[in-house]
C-alpha atoms as a PDB file:
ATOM      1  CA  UNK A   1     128.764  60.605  -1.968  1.00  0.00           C
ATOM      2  CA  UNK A   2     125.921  58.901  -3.705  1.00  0.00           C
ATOM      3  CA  UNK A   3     124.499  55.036  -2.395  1.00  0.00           C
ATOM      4  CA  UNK A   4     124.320  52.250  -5.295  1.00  0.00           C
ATOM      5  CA  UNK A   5     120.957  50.589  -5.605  1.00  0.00           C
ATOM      6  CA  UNK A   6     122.966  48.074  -3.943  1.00  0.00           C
ATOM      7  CA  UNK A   7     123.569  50.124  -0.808  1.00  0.00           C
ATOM      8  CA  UNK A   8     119.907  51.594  -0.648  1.00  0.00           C
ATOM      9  CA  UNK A   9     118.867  47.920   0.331  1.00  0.00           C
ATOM     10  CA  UNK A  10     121.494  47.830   2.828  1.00  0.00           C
ATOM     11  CA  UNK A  11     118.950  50.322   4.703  1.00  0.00           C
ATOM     12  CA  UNK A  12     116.910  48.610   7.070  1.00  0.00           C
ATOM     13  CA  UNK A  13     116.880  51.040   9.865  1.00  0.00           C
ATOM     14  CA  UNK A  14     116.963  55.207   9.924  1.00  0.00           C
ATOM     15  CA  UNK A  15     116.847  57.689  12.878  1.00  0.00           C
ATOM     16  CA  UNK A  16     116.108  61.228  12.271  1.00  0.00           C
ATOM     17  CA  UNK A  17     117.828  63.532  14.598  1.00  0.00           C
ATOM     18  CA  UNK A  18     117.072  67.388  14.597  1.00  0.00           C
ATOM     19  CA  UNK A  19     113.946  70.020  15.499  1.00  0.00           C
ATOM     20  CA  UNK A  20     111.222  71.205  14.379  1.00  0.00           C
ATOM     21  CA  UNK A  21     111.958  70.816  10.744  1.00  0.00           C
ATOM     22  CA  UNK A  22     113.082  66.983  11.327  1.00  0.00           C
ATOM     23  CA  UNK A  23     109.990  66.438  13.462  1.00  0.00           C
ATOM     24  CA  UNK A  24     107.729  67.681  10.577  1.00  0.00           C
ATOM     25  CA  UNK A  25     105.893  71.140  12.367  1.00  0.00           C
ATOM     26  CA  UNK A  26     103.757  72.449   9.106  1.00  0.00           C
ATOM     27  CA  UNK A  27     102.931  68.907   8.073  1.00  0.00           C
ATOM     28  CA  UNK A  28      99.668  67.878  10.230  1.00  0.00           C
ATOM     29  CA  UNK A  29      99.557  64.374  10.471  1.00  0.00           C
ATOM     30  CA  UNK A  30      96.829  62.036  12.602  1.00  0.00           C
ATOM     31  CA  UNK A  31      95.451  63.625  15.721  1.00  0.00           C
ATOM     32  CA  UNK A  32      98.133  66.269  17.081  1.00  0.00           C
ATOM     33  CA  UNK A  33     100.912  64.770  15.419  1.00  0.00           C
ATOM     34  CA  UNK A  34     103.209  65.827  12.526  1.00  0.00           C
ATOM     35  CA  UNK A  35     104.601  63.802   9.420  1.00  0.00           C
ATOM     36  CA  UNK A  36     107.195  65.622   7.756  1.00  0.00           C
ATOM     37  CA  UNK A  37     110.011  65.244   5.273  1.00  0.00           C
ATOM     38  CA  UNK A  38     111.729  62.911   7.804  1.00  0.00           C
ATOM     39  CA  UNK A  39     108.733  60.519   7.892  1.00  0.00           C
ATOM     40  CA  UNK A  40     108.505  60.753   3.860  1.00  0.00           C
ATOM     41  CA  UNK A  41     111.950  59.742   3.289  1.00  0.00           C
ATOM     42  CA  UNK A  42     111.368  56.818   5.841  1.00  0.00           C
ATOM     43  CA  UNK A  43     108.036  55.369   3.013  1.00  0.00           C
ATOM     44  CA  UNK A  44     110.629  56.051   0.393  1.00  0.00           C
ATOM     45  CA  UNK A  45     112.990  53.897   2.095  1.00  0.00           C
ATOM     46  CA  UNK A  46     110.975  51.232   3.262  1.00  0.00           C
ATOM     47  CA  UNK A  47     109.501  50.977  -0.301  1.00  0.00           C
ATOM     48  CA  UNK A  48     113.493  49.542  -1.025  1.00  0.00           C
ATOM     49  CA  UNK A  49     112.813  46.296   0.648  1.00  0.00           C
ATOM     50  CA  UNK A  50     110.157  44.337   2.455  1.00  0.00           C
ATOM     51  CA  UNK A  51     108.327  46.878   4.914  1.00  0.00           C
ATOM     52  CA  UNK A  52     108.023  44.736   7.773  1.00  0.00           C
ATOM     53  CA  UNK A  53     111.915  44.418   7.451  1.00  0.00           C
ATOM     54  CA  UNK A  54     112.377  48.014   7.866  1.00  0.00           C
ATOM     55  CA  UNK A  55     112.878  50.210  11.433  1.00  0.00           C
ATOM     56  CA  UNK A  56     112.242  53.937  11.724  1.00  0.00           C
ATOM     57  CA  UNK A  57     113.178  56.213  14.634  1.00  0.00           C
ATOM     58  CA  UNK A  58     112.091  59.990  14.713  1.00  0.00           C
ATOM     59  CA  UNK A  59     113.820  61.559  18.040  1.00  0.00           C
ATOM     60  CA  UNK A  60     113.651  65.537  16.783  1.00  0.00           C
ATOM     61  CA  UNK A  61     111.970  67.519  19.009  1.00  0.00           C
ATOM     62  CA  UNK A  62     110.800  71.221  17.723  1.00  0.00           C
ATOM     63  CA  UNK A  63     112.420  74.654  19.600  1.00  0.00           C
ATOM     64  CA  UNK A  64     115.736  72.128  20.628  1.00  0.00           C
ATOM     65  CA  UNK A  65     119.273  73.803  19.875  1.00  0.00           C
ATOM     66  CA  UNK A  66     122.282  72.361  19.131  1.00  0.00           C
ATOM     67  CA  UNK A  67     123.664  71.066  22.477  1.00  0.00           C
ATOM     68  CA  UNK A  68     120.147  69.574  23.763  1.00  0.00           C
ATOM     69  CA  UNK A  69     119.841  68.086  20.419  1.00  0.00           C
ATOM     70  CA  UNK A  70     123.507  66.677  20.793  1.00  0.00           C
ATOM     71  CA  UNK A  71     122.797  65.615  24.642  1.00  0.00           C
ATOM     72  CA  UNK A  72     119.484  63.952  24.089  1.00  0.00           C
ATOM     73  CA  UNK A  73     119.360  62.605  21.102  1.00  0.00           C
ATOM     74  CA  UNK A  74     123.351  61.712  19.459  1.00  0.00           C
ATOM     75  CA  UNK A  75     123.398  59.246  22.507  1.00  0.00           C
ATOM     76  CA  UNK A  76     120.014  57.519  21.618  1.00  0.00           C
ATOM     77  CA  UNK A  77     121.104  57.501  17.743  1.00  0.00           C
ATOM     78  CA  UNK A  78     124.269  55.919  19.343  1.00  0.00           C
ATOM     79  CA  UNK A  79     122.365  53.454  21.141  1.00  0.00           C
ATOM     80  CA  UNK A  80     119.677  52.885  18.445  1.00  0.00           C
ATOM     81  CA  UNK A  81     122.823  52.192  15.540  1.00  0.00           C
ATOM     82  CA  UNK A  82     120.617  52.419  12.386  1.00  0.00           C
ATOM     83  CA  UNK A  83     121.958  51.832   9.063  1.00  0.00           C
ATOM     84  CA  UNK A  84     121.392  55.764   8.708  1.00  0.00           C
ATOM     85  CA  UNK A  85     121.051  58.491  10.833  1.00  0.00           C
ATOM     86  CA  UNK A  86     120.331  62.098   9.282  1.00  0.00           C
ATOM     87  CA  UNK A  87     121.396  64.956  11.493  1.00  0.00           C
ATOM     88  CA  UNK A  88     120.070  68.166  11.038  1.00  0.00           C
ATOM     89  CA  UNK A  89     120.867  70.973  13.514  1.00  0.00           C
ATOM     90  CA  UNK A  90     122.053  74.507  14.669  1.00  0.00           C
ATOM     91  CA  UNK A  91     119.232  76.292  12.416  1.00  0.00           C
ATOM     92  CA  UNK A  92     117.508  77.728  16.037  1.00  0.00           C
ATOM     93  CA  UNK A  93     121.408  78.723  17.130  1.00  0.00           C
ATOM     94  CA  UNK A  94     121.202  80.835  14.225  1.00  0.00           C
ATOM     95  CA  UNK A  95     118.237  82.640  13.892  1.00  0.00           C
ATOM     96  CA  UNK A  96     119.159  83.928  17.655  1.00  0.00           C
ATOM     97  CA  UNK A  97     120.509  87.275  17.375  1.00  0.00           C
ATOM     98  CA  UNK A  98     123.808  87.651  18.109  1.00  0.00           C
ATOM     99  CA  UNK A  99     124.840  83.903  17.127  1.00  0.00           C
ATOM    100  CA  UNK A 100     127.871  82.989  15.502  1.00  0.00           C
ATOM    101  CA  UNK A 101     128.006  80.298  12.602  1.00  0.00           C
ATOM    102  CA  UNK A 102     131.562  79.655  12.665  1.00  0.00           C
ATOM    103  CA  UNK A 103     131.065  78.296  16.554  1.00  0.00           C
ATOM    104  CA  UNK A 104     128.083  76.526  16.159  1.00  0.00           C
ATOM    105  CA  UNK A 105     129.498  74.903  13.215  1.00  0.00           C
ATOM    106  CA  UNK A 106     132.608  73.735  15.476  1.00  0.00           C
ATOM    107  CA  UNK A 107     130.009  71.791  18.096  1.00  0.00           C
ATOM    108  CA  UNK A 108     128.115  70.627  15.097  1.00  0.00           C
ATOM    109  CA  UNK A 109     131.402  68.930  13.792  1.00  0.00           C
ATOM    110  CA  UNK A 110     131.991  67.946  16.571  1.00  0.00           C
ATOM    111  CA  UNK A 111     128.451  65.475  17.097  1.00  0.00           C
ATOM    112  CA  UNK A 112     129.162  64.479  13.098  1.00  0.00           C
ATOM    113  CA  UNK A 113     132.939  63.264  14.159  1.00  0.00           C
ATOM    114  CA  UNK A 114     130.760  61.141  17.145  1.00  0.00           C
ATOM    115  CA  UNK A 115     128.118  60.049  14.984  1.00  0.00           C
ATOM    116  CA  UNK A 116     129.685  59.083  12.036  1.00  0.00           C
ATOM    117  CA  UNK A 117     132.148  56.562  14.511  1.00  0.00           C
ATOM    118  CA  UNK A 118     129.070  54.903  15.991  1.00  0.00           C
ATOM    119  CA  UNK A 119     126.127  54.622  13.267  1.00  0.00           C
ATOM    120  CA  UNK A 120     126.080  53.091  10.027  1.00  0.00           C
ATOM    121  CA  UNK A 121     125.965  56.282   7.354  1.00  0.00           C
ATOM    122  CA  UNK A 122     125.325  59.880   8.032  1.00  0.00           C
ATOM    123  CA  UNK A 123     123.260  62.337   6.242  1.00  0.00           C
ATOM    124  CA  UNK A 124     124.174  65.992   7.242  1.00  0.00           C
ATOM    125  CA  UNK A 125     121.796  68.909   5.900  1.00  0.00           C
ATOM    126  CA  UNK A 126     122.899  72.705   5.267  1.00  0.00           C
ATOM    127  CA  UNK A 127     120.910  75.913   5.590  1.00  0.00           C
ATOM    128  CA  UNK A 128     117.912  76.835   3.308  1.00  0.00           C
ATOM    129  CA  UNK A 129     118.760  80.265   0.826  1.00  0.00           C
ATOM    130  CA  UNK A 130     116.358  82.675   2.806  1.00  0.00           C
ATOM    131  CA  UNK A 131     116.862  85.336   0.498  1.00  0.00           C
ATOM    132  CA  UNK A 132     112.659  85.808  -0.618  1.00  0.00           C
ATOM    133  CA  UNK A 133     111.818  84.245   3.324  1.00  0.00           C
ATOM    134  CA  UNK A 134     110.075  87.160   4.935  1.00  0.00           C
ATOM    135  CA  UNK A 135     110.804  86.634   8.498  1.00  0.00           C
ATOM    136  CA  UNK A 136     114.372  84.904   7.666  1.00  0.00           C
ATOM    137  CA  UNK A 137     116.353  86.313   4.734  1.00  0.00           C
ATOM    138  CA  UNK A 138     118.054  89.212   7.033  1.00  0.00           C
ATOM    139  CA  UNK A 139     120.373  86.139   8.723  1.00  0.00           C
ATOM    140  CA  UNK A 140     120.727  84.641   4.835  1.00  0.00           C
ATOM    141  CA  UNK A 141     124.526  85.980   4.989  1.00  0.00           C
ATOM    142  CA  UNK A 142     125.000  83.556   8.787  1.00  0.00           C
ATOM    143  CA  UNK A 143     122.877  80.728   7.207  1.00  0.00           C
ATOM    144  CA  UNK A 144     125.518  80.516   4.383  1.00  0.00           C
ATOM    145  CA  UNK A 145     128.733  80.576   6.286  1.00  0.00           C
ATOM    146  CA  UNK A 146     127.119  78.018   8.473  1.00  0.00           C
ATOM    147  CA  UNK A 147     126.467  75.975   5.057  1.00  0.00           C
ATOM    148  CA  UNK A 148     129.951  76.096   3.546  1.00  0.00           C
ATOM    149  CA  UNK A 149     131.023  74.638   7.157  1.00  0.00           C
ATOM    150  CA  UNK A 150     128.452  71.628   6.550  1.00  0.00           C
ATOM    151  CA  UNK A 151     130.025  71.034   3.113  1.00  0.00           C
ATOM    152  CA  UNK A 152     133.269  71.183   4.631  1.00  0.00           C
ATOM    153  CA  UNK A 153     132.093  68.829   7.472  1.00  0.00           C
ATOM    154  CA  UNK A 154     130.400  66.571   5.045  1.00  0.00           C
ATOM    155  CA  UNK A 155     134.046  65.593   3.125  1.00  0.00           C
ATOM    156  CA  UNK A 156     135.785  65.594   6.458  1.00  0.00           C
ATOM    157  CA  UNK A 157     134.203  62.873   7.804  1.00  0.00           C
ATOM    158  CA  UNK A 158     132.207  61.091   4.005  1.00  0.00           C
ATOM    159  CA  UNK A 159     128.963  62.285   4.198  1.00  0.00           C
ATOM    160  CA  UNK A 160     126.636  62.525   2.223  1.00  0.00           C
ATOM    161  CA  UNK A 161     124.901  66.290   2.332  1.00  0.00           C
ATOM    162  CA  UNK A 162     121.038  66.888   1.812  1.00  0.00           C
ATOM    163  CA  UNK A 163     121.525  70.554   0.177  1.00  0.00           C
ATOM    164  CA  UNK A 164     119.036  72.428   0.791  1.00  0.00           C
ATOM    165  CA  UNK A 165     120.454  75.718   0.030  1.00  0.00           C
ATOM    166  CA  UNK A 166     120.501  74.742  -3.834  1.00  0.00           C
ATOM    167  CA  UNK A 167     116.896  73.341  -3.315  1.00  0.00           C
ATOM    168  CA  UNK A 168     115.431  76.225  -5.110  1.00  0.00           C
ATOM    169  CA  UNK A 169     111.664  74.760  -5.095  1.00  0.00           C
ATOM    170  CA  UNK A 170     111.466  75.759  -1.983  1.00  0.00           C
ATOM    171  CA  UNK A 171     111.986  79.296  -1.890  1.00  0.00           C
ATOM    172  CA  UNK A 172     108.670  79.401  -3.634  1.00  0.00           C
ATOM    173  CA  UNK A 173     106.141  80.760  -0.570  1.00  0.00           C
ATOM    174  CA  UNK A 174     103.869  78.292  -0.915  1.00  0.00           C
ATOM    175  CA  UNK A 175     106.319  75.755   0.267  1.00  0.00           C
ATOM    176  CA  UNK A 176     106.046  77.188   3.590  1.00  0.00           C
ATOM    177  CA  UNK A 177     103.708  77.299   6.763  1.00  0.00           C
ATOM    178  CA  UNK A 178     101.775  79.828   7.453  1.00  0.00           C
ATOM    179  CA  UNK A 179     103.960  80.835  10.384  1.00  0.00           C
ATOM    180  CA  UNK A 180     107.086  81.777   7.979  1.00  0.00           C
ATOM    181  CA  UNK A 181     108.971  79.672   9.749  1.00  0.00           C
ATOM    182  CA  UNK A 182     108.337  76.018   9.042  1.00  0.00           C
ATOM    183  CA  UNK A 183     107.830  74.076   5.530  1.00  0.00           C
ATOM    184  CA  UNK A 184     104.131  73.000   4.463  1.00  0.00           C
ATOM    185  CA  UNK A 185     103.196  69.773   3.623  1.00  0.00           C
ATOM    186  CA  UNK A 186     104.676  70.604  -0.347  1.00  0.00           C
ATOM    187  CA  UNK A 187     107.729  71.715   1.364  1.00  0.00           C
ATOM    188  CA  UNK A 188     108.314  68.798   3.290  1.00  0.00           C
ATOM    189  CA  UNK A 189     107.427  66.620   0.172  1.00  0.00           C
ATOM    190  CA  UNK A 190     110.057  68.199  -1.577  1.00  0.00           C
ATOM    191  CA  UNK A 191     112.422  68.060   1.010  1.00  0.00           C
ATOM    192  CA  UNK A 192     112.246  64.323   1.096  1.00  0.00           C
ATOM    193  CA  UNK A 193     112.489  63.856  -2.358  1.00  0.00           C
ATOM    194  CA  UNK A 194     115.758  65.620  -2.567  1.00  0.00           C
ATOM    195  CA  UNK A 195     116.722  63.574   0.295  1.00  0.00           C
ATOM    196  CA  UNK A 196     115.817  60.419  -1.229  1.00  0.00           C
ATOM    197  CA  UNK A 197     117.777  61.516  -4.290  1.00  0.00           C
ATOM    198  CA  UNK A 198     121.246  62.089  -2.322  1.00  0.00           C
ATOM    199  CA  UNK A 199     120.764  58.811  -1.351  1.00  0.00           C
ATOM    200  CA  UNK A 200     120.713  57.564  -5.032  1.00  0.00           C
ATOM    201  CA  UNK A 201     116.942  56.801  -5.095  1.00  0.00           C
ATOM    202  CA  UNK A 202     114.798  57.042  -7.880  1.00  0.00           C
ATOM    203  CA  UNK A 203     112.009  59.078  -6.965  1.00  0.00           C
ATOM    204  CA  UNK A 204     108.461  59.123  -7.985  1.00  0.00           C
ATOM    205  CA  UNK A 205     108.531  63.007  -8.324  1.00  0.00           C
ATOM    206  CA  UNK A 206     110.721  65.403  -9.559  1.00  0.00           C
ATOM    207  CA  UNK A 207     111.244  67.700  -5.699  1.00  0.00           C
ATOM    208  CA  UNK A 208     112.404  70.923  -8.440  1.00  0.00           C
ATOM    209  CA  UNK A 209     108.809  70.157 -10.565  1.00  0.00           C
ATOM    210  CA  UNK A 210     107.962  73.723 -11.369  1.00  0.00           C
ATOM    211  CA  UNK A 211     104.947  75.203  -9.266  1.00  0.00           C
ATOM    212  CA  UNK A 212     102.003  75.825 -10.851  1.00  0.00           C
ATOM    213  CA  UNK A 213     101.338  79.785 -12.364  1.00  0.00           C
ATOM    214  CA  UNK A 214      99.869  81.756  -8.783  1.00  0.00           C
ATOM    215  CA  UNK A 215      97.900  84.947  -9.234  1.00  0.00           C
ATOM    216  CA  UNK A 216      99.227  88.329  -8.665  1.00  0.00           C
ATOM    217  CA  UNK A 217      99.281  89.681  -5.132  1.00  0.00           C
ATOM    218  CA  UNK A 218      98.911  93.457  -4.464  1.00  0.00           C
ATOM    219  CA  UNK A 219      99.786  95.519  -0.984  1.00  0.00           C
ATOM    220  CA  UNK A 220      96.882  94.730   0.243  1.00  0.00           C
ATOM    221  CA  UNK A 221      97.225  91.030   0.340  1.00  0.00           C
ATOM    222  CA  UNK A 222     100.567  91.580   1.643  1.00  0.00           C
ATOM    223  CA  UNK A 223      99.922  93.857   4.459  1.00  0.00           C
ATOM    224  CA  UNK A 224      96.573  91.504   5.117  1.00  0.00           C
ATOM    225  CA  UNK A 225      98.851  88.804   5.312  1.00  0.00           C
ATOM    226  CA  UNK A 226     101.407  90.709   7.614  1.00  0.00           C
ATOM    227  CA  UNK A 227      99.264  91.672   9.979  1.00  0.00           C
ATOM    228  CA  UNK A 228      97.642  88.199  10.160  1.00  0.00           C
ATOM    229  CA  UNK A 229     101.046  86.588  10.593  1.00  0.00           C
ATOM    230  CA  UNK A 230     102.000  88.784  13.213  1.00  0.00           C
ATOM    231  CA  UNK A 231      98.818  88.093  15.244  1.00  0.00           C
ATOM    232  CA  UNK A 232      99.291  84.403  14.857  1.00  0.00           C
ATOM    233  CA  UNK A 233     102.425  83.882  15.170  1.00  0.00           C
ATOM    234  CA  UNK A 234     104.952  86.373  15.867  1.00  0.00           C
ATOM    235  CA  UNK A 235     103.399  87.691  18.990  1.00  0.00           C
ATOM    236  CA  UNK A 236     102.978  84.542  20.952  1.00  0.00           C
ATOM    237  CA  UNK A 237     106.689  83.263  19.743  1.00  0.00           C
ATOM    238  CA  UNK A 238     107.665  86.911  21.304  1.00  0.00           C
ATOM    239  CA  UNK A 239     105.489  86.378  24.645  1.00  0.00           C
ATOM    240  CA  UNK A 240     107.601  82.454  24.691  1.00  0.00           C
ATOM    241  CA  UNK A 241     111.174  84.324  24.380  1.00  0.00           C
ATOM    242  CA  UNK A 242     110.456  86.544  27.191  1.00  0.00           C
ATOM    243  CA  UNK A 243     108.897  83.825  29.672  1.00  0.00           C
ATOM    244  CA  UNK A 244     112.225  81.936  28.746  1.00  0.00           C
ATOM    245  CA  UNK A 245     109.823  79.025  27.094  1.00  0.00           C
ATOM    246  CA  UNK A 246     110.279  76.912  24.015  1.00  0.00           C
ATOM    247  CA  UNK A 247     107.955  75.496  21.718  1.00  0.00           C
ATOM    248  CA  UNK A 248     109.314  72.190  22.913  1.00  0.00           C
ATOM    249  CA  UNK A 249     108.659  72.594  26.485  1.00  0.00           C
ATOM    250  CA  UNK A 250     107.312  68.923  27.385  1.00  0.00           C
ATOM    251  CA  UNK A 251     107.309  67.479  24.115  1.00  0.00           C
ATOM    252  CA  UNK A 252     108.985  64.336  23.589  1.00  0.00           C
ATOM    253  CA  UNK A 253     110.394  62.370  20.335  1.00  0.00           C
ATOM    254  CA  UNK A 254     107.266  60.865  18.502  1.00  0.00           C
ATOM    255  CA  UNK A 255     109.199  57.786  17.595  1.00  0.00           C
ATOM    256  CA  UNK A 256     111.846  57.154  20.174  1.00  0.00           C
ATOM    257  CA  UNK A 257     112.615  53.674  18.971  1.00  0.00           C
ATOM    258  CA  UNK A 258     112.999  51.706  15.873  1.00  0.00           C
ATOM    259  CA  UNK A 259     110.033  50.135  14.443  1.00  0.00           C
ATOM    260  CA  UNK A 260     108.533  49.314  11.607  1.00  0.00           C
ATOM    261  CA  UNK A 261     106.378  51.990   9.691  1.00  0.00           C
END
C-alpha cells in the first residue's frame, strides 16, 4: 500500500523499532553514536513539512531478539503513538542455529496485530537475499520463508512492506560493514531510500543507482580479507556467545522519545 503526497504530510511523528540494523551499527555518526537508514528516512520525512513540526523516536537497540524487542519497545511505540512506526525484527532469531522461521514469524504477527491497533501506520520489513553474503547466505533458504510470512503479515493487517529481499543494490559488498554483518553507510543510504519510496516519496536518489565498476579481486585479497574479518570480528562475537553476552548489554535506545530532528 503506497501513501499519497497527501498522506506523506500527514507524518509528523515516526518511531523506529528493531536492532542493530534499525539503530544504524555500520553507519558512524557523532561521537560513539550511529545514524543509519532509520535516521535517513526520518530527514526524508521531515523534509515533507516544516522541521520543527516533525518528532522522531529511535528505540532499536543492537543484539535484541524478537521478544525483548516486543517487551521493551512495542509498549513505548504504544505509548509514544506516532503517525508511523516501522518494525523490523526476528533477523538475530534467525541467524541462531537451530531457529525456526515459521515460529518466529507467528510472535512477529503477533506484535504487528498489537501495533497496527495502537499506532497510526505500520511499516514491516522482510529479510535481505543473502545469497553472495559471506557469513549469511547458508540461512538464505530460513531468511526467505521468514519473508513470505512478512508479506503475508503485511496484507493481513494493511501494511505497507519495506522489501528488502528485492533490494538488489545491496547485495553488492560494498554495501556492507566490514564485520559482514551490518550495512555501511551506502547500505543504509539505500535502505532509506527504498523506504522512503514505499512510502510514496520522491527521492533525491535512485537506492538501485548502479555501483560504480570495482577492480578485480584475486585469492589473495580474499583470504587477506578472511583472515582479517575473522580476527576482528568473528572471534570476539564467538568469545560474547559463550560468556552468554550481547552486543547490547547496557545499551539503551538513542532516541527514546519524540523530538524534533
Amino acid at each position: 500500500m503506497a501513501a499519497t503526497t497527501t498522506t506523506l504530510k500527514t507524518i509528523g511523528s515516526y518511531a523506529a523499532i528493531g536492532d542493530s540494523f534499525t539503530e544504524g551499527v555500520g553507519d558512524p555518526g557523532p561521537g560513539e553514536t550511529f545514524l543509519g537508514w532509520a535516521d535517513r528516512l526520518a530527514v526524508l520525512l521531515a523534509d515533507q513539512r516544516d522541521e520543527h513540526d516533525f518528532r522522531y523516536a529511535n528505540l532499536a537497540v543492537r543484539g535484541r531478539l524478537l521478544d525483548q524487542i516486543v517487551a521493551e519497545q512495542v509498549p513505548r511505540a504504544k505509548e509514544l503513538a506516532p503517525d508511523l512506526v516501522t518494525f523490523c525484527a526476528g533477523g538475530n532469531d534467525i541467524i541462531r542455529p537451530g531457529s525456526d522461521p515459521d515460529d518466529v514469524a507467528a510472535r512477529y504477527e503477533a506484535a504487528v496485530r498489537d501495533l497496527a491497533g495502537s499506532v497510526g501506520r505500520v511499516v514491516i520489513t522482510t529479510g535481505f537475499d543473502t545469497r553472495d553474503v559471506p557469513v549469511l547466505k547458508h540461512i538464505r533458504g530460513k531468511i526467505a520463508t521468514f519473508s513470505a510470512h512478512v508479506h503475508s503479515i503485511a496484507d493481513r493487517y494493511d501494511c505497507p512492506v519495506l522489501d528488502l529481499w528485492s533490494l538488489k543494490s545491496v547485495q553488492d559488498r560494498r554495501a556492507w560493514d566490514d564485520d559482514r554483518l551490518h550495512l555501511s553507510p551506502e547500505g543504509h543510504t539505500r535502505v532509506a531510500l527504498r523506504a522512503a519510496q514505499v512510502l510514496g516519496m520522491d527521492t533525491p536518489a535512485d537506492p538501485e543507482q548502479p555501483w560504480p565498476p570495482m577492480r578485480p579481486r584475486g585469492s589473495v585479497d580474499t583470504t587477506r580479507d578472511n583472515i582479517q574479518w575473522a580476527r576482528d570480528h568473528l572471534v570476539p562475537w564467538i568469545g560474547r556467545r559463550l560468556r552468554g553476552e550481547s552486543s547490547g548489554d547496557h545499551v539503551e535506545a538513542k532516541r527514546p522519545d519524540l523530538l524534533p530532528l
